[in-house]
PDB file of N, CA and C in Angstrom:
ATOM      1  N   UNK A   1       1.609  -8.311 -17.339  1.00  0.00           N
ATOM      2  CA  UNK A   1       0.964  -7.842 -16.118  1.00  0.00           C
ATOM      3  C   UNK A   1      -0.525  -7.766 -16.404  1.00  0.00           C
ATOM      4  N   UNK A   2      -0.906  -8.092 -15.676  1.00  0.00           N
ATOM      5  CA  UNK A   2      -2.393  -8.371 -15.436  1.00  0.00           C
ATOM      6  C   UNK A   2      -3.127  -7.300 -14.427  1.00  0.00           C
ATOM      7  N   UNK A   3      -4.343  -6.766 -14.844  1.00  0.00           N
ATOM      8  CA  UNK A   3      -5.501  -5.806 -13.971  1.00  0.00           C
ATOM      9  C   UNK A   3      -6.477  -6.172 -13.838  1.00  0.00           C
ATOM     10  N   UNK A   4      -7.199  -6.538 -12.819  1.00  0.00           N
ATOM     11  CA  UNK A   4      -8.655  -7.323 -12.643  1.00  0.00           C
ATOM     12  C   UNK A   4      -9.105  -6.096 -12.619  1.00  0.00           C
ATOM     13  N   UNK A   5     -10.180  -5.782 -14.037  1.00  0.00           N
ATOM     14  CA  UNK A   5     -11.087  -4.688 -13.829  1.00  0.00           C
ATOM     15  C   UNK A   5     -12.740  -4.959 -13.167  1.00  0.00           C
ATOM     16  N   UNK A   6     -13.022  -6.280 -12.996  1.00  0.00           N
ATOM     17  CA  UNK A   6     -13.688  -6.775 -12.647  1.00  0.00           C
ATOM     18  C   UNK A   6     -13.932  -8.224 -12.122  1.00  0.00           C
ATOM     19  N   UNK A   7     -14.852  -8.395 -11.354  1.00  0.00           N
ATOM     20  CA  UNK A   7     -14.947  -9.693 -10.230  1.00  0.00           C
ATOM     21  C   UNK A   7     -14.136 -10.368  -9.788  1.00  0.00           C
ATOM     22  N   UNK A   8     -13.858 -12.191  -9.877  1.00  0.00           N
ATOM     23  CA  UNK A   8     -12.511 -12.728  -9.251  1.00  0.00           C
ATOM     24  C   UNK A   8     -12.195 -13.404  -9.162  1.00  0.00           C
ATOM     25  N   UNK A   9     -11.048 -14.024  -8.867  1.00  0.00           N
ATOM     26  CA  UNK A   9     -10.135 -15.064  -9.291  1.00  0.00           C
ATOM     27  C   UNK A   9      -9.554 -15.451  -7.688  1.00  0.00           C
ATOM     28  N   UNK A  10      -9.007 -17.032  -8.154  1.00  0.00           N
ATOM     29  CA  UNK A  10      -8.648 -17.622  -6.601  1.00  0.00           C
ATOM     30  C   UNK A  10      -7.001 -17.821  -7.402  1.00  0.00           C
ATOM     31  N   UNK A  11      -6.406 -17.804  -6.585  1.00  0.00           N
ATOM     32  CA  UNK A  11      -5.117 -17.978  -6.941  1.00  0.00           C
ATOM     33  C   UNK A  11      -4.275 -19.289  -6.110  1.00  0.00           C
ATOM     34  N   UNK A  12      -3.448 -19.853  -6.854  1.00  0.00           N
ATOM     35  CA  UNK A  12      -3.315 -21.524  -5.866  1.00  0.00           C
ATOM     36  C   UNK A  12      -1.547 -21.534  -6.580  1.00  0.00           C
ATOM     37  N   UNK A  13      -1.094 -22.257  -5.619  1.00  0.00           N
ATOM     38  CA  UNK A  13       0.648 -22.605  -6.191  1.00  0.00           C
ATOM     39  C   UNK A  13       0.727 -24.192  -5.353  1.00  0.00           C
ATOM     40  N   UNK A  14       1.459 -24.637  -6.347  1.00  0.00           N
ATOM     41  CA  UNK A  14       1.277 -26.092  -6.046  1.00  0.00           C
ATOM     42  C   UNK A  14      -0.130 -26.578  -5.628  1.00  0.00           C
ATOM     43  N   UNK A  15      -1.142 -26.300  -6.291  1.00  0.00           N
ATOM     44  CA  UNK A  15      -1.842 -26.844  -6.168  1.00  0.00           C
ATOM     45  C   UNK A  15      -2.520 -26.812  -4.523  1.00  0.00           C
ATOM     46  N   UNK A  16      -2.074 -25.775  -4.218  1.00  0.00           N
ATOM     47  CA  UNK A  16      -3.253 -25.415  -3.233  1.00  0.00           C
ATOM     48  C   UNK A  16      -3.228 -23.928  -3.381  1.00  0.00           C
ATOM     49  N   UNK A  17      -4.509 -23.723  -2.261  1.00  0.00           N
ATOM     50  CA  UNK A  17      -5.360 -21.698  -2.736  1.00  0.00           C
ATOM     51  C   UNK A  17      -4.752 -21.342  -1.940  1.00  0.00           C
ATOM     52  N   UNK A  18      -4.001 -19.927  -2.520  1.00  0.00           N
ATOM     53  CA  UNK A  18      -3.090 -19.609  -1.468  1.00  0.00           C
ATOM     54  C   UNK A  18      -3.381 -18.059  -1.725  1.00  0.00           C
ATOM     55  N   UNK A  19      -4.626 -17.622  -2.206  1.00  0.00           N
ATOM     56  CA  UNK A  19      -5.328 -16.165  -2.391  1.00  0.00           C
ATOM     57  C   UNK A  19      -6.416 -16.025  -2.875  1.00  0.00           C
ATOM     58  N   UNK A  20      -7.331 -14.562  -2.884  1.00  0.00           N
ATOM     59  CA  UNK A  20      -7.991 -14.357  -3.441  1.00  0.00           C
ATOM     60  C   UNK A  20      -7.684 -13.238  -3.933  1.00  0.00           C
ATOM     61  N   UNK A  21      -7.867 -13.239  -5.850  1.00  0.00           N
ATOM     62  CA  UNK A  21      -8.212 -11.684  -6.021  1.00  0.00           C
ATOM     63  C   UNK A  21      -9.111 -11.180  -6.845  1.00  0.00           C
ATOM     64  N   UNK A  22      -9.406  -9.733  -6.016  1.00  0.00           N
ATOM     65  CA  UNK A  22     -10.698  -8.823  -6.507  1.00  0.00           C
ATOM     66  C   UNK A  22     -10.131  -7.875  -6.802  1.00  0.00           C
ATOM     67  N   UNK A  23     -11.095  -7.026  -7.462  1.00  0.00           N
ATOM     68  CA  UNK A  23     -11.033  -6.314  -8.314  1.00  0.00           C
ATOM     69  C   UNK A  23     -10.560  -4.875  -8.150  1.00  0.00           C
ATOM     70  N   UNK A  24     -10.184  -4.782  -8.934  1.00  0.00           N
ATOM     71  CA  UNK A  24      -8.604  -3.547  -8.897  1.00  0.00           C
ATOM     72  C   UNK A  24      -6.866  -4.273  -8.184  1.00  0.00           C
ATOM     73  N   UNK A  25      -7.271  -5.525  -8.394  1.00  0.00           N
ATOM     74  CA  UNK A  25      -5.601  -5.544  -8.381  1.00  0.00           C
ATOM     75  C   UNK A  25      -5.033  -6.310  -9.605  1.00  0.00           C
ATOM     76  N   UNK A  26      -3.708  -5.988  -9.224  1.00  0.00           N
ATOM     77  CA  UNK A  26      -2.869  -6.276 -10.488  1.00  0.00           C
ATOM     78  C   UNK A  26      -2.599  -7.911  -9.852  1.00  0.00           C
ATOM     79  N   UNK A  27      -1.966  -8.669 -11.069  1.00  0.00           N
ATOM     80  CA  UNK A  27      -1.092 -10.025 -10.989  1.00  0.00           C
ATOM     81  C   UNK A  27      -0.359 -10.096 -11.945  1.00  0.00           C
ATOM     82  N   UNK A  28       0.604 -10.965 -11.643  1.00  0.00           N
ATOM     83  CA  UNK A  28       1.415 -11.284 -12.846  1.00  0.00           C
ATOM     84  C   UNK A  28       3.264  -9.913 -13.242  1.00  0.00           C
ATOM     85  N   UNK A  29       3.059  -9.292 -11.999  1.00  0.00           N
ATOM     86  CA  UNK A  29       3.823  -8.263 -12.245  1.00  0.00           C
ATOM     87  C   UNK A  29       5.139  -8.658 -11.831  1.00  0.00           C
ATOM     88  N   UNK A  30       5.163  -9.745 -10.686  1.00  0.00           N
ATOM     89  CA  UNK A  30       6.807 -10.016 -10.065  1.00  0.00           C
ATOM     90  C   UNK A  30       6.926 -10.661 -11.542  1.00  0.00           C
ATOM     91  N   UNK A  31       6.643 -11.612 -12.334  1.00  0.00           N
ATOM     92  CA  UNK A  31       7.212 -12.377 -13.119  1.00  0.00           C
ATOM     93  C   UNK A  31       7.363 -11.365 -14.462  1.00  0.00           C
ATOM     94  N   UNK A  32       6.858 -10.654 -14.445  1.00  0.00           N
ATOM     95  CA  UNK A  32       6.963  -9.470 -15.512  1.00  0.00           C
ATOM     96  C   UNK A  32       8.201  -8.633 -15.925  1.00  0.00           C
ATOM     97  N   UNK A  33       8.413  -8.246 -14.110  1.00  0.00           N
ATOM     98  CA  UNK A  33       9.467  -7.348 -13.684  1.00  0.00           C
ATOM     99  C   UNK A  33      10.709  -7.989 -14.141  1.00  0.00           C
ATOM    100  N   UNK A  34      11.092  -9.537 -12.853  1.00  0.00           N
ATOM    101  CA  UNK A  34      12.397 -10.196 -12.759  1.00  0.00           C
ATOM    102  C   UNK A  34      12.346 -11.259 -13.888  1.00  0.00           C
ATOM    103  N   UNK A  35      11.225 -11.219 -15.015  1.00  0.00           N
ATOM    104  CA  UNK A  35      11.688 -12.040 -15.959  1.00  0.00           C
ATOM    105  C   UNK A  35      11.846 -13.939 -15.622  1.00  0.00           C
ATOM    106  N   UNK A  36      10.851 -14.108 -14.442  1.00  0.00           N
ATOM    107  CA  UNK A  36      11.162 -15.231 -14.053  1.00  0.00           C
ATOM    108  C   UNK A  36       9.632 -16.200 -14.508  1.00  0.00           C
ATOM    109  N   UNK A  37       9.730 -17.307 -13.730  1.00  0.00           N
ATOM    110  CA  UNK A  37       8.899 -17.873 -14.452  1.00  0.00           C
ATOM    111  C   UNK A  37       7.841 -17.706 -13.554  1.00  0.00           C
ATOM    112  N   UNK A  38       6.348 -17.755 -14.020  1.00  0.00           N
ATOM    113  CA  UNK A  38       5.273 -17.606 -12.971  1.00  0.00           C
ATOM    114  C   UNK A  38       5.229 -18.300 -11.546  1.00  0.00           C
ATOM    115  N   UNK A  39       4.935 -18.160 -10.508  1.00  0.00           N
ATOM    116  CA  UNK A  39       5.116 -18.909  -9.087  1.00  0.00           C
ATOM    117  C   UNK A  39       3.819 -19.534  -8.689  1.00  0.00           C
ATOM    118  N   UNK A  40       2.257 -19.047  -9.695  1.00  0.00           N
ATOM    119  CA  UNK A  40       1.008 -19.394  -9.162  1.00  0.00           C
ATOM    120  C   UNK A  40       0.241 -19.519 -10.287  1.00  0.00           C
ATOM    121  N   UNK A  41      -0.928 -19.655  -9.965  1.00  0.00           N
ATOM    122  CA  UNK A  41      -1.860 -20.214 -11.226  1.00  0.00           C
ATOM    123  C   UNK A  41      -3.264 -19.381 -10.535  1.00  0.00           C
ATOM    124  N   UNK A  42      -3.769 -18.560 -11.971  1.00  0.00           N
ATOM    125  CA  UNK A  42      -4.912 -18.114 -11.212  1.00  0.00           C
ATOM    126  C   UNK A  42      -5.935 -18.473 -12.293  1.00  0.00           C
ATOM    127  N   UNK A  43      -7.113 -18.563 -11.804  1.00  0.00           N
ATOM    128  CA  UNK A  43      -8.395 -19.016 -12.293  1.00  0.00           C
ATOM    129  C   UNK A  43      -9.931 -18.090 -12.116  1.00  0.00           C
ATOM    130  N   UNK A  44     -10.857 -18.272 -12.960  1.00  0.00           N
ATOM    131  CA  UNK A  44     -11.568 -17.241 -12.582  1.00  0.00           C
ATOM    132  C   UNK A  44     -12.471 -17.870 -11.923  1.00  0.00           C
ATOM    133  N   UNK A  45     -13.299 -17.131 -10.687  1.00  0.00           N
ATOM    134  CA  UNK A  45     -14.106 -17.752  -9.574  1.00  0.00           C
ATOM    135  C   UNK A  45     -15.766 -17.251 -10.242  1.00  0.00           C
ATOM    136  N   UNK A  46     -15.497 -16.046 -11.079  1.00  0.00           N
ATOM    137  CA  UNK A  46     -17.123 -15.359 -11.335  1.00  0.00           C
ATOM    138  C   UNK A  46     -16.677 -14.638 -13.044  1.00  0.00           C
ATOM    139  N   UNK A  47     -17.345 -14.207 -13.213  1.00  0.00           N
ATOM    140  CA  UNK A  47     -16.862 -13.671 -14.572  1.00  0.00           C
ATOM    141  C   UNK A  47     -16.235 -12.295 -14.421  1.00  0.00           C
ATOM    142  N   UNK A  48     -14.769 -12.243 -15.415  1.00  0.00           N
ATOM    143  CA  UNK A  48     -14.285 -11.083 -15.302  1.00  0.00           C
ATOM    144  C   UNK A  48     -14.230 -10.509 -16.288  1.00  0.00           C
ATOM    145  N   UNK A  49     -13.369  -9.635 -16.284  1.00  0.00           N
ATOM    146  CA  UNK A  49     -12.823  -8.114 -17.170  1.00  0.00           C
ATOM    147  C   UNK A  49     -11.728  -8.375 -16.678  1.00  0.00           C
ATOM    148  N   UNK A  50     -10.513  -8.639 -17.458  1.00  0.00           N
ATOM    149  CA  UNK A  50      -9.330  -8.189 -17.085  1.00  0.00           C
ATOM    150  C   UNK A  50      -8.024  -7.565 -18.364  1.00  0.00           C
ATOM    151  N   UNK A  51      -7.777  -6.713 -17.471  1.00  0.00           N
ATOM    152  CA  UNK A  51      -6.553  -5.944 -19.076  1.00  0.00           C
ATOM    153  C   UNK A  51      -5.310  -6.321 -18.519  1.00  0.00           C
ATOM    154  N   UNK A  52      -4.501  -6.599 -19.941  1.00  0.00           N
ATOM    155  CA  UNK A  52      -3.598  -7.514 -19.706  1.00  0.00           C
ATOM    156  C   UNK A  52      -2.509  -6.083 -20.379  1.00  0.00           C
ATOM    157  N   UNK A  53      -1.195  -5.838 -20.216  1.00  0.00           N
ATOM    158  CA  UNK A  53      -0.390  -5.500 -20.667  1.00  0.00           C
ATOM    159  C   UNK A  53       0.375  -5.499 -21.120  1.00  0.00           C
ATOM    160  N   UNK A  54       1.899  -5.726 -21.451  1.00  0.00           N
ATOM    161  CA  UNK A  54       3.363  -5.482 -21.571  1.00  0.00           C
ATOM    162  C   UNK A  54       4.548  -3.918 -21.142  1.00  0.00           C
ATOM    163  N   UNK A  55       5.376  -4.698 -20.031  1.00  0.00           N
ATOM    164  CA  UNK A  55       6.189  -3.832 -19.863  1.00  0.00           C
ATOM    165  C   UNK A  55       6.833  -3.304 -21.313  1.00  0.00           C
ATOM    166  N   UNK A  56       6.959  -2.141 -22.019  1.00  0.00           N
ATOM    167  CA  UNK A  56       7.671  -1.640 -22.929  1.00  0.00           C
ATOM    168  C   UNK A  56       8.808  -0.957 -22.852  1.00  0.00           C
ATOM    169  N   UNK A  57       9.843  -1.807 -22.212  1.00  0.00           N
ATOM    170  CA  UNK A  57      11.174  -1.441 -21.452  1.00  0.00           C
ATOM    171  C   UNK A  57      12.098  -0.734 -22.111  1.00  0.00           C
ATOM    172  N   UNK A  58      11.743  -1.393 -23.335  1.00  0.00           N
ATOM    173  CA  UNK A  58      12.969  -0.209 -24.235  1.00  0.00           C
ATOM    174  C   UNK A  58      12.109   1.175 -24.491  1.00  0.00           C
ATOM    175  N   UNK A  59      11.206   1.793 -24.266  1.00  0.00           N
ATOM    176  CA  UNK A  59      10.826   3.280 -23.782  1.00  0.00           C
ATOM    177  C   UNK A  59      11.602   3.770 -22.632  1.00  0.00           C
ATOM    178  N   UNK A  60      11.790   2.993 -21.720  1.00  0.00           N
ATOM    179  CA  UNK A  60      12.469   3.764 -20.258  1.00  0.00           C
ATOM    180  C   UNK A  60      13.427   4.788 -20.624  1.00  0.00           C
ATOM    181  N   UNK A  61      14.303   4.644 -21.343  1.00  0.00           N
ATOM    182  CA  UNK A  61      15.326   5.972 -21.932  1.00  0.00           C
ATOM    183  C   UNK A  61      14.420   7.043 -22.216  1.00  0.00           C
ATOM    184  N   UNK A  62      13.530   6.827 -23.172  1.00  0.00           N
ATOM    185  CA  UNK A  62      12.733   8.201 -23.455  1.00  0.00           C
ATOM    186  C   UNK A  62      11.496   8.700 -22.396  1.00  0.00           C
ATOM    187  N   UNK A  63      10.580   8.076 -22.051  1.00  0.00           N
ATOM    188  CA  UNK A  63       9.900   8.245 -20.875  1.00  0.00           C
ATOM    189  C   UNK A  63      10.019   7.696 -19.829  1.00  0.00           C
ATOM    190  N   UNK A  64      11.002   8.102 -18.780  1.00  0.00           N
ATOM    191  CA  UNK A  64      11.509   7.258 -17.629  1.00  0.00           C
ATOM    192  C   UNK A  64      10.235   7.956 -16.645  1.00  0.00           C
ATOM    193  N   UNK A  65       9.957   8.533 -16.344  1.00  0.00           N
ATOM    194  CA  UNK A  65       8.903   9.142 -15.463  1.00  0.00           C
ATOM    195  C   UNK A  65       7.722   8.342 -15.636  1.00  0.00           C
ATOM    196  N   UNK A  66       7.013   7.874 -16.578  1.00  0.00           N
ATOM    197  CA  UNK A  66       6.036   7.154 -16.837  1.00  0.00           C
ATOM    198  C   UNK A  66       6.003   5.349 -16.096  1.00  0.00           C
ATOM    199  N   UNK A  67       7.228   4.770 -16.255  1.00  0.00           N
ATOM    200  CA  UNK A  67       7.801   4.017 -15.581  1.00  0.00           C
ATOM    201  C   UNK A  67       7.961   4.124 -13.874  1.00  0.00           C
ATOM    202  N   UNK A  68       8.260   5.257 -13.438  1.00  0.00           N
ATOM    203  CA  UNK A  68       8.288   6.003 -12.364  1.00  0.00           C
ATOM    204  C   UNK A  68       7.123   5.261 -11.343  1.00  0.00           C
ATOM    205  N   UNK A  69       5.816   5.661 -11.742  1.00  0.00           N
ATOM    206  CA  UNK A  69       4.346   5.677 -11.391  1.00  0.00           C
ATOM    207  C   UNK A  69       3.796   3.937 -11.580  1.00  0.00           C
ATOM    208  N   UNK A  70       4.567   3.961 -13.060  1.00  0.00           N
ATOM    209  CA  UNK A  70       4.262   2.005 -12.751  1.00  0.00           C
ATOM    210  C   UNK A  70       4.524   1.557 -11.827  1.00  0.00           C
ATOM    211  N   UNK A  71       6.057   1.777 -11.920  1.00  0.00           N
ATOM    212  CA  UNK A  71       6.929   0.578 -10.613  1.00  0.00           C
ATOM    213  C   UNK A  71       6.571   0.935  -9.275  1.00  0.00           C
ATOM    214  N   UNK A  72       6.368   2.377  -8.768  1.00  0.00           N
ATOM    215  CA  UNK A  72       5.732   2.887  -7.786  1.00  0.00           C
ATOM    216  C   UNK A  72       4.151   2.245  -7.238  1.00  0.00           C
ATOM    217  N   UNK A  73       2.684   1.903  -8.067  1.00  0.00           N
ATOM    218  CA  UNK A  73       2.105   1.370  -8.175  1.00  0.00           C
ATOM    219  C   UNK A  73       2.424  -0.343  -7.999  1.00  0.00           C
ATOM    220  N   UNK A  74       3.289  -1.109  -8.786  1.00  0.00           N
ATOM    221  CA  UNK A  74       3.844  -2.674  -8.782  1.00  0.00           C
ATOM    222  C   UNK A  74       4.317  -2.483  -7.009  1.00  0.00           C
ATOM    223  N   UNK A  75       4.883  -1.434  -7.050  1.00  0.00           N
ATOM    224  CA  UNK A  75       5.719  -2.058  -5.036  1.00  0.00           C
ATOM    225  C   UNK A  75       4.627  -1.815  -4.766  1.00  0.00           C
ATOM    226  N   UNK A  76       3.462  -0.955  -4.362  1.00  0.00           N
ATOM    227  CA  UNK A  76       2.214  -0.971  -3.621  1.00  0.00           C
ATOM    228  C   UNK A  76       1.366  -2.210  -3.585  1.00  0.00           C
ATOM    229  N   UNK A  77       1.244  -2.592  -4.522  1.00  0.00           N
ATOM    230  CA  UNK A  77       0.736  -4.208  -4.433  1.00  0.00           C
ATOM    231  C   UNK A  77       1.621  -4.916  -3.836  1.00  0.00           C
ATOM    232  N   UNK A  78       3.184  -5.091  -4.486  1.00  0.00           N
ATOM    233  CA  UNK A  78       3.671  -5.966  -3.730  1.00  0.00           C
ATOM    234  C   UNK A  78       3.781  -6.307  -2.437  1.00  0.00           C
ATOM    235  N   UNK A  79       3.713  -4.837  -1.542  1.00  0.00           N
ATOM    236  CA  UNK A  79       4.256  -4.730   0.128  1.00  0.00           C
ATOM    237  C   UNK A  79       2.342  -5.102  -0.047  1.00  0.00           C
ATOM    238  N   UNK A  80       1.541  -5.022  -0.651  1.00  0.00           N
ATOM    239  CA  UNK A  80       0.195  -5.362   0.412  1.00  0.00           C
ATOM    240  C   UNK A  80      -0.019  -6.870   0.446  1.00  0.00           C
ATOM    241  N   UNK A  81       0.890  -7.886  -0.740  1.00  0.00           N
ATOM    242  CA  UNK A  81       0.408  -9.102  -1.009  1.00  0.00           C
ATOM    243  C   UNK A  81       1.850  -9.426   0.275  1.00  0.00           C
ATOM    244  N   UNK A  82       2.587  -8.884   0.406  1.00  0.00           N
ATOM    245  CA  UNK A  82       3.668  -9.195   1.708  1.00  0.00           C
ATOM    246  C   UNK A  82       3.119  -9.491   2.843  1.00  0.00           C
ATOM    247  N   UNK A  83       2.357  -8.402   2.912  1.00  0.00           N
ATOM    248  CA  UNK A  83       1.889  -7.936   4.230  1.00  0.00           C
ATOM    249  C   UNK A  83       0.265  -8.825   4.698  1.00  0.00           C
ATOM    250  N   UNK A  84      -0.129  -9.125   3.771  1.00  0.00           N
ATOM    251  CA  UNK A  84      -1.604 -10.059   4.061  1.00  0.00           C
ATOM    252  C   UNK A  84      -0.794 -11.606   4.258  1.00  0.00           C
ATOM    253  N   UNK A  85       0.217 -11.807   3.731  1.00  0.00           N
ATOM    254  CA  UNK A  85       0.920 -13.216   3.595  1.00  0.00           C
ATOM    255  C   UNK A  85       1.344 -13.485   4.832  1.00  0.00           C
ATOM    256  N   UNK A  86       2.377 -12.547   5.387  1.00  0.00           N
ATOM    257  CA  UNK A  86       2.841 -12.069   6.552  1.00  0.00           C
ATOM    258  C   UNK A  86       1.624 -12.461   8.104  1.00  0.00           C
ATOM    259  N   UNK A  87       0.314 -11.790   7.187  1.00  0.00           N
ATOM    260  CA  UNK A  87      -0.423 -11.466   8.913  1.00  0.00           C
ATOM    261  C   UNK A  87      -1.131 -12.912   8.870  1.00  0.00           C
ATOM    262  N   UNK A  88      -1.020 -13.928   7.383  1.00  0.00           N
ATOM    263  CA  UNK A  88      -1.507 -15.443   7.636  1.00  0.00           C
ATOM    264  C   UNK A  88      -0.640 -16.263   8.288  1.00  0.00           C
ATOM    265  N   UNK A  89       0.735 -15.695   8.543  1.00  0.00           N
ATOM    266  CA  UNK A  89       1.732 -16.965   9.030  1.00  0.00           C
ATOM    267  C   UNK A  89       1.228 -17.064  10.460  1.00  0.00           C
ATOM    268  N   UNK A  90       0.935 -15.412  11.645  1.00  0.00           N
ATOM    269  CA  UNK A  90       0.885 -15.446  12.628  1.00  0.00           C
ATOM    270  C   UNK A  90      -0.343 -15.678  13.366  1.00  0.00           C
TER     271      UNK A  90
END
């Protein structure tokens, strides 16, 4: 999982731009979560800062609450990258 702590990146799947992202959002988290393979390709548009992570899944038994606030945070992005996708179809 990925955090743009700074500037920004265009994001494209199959080879066309199918986003932009700035700074303070995450990427890279659906493929993180479901273990699947990436769906997009992102690139940087200006110079960034970005912190990169790892889910540390085998903690969840001992700090499940901490997890809590992640995944809580991961759906907040997700329903907003839904919902901007959503208001381009119409």
């Amino acid at each position: 999982i990925y955090f743009l702590l700074s500037g920004n990146c265009r994001v494209t799947a199959n080879h066309k731009a199918v986003g932009l992202l700035t700074e303070h959002q995450i990427f890279g988290e659906f493929a993180a979560i479901t273990k699947d393979l990436r769906t997009a390709t992102i690139r940087t548009n200006t110079i960034t800062t970005i912190l990169s992570f790892r889910l540390a899944t085998e903690l969840f038994d001992e700090i499940p609450e901490s997890f809590s606030y992640l995944y809580k945070n991961v759906i907040d992005e997700l329903i907003k990258k839904i919902d901007s996708s959503n208001k381009k179809k119409y």
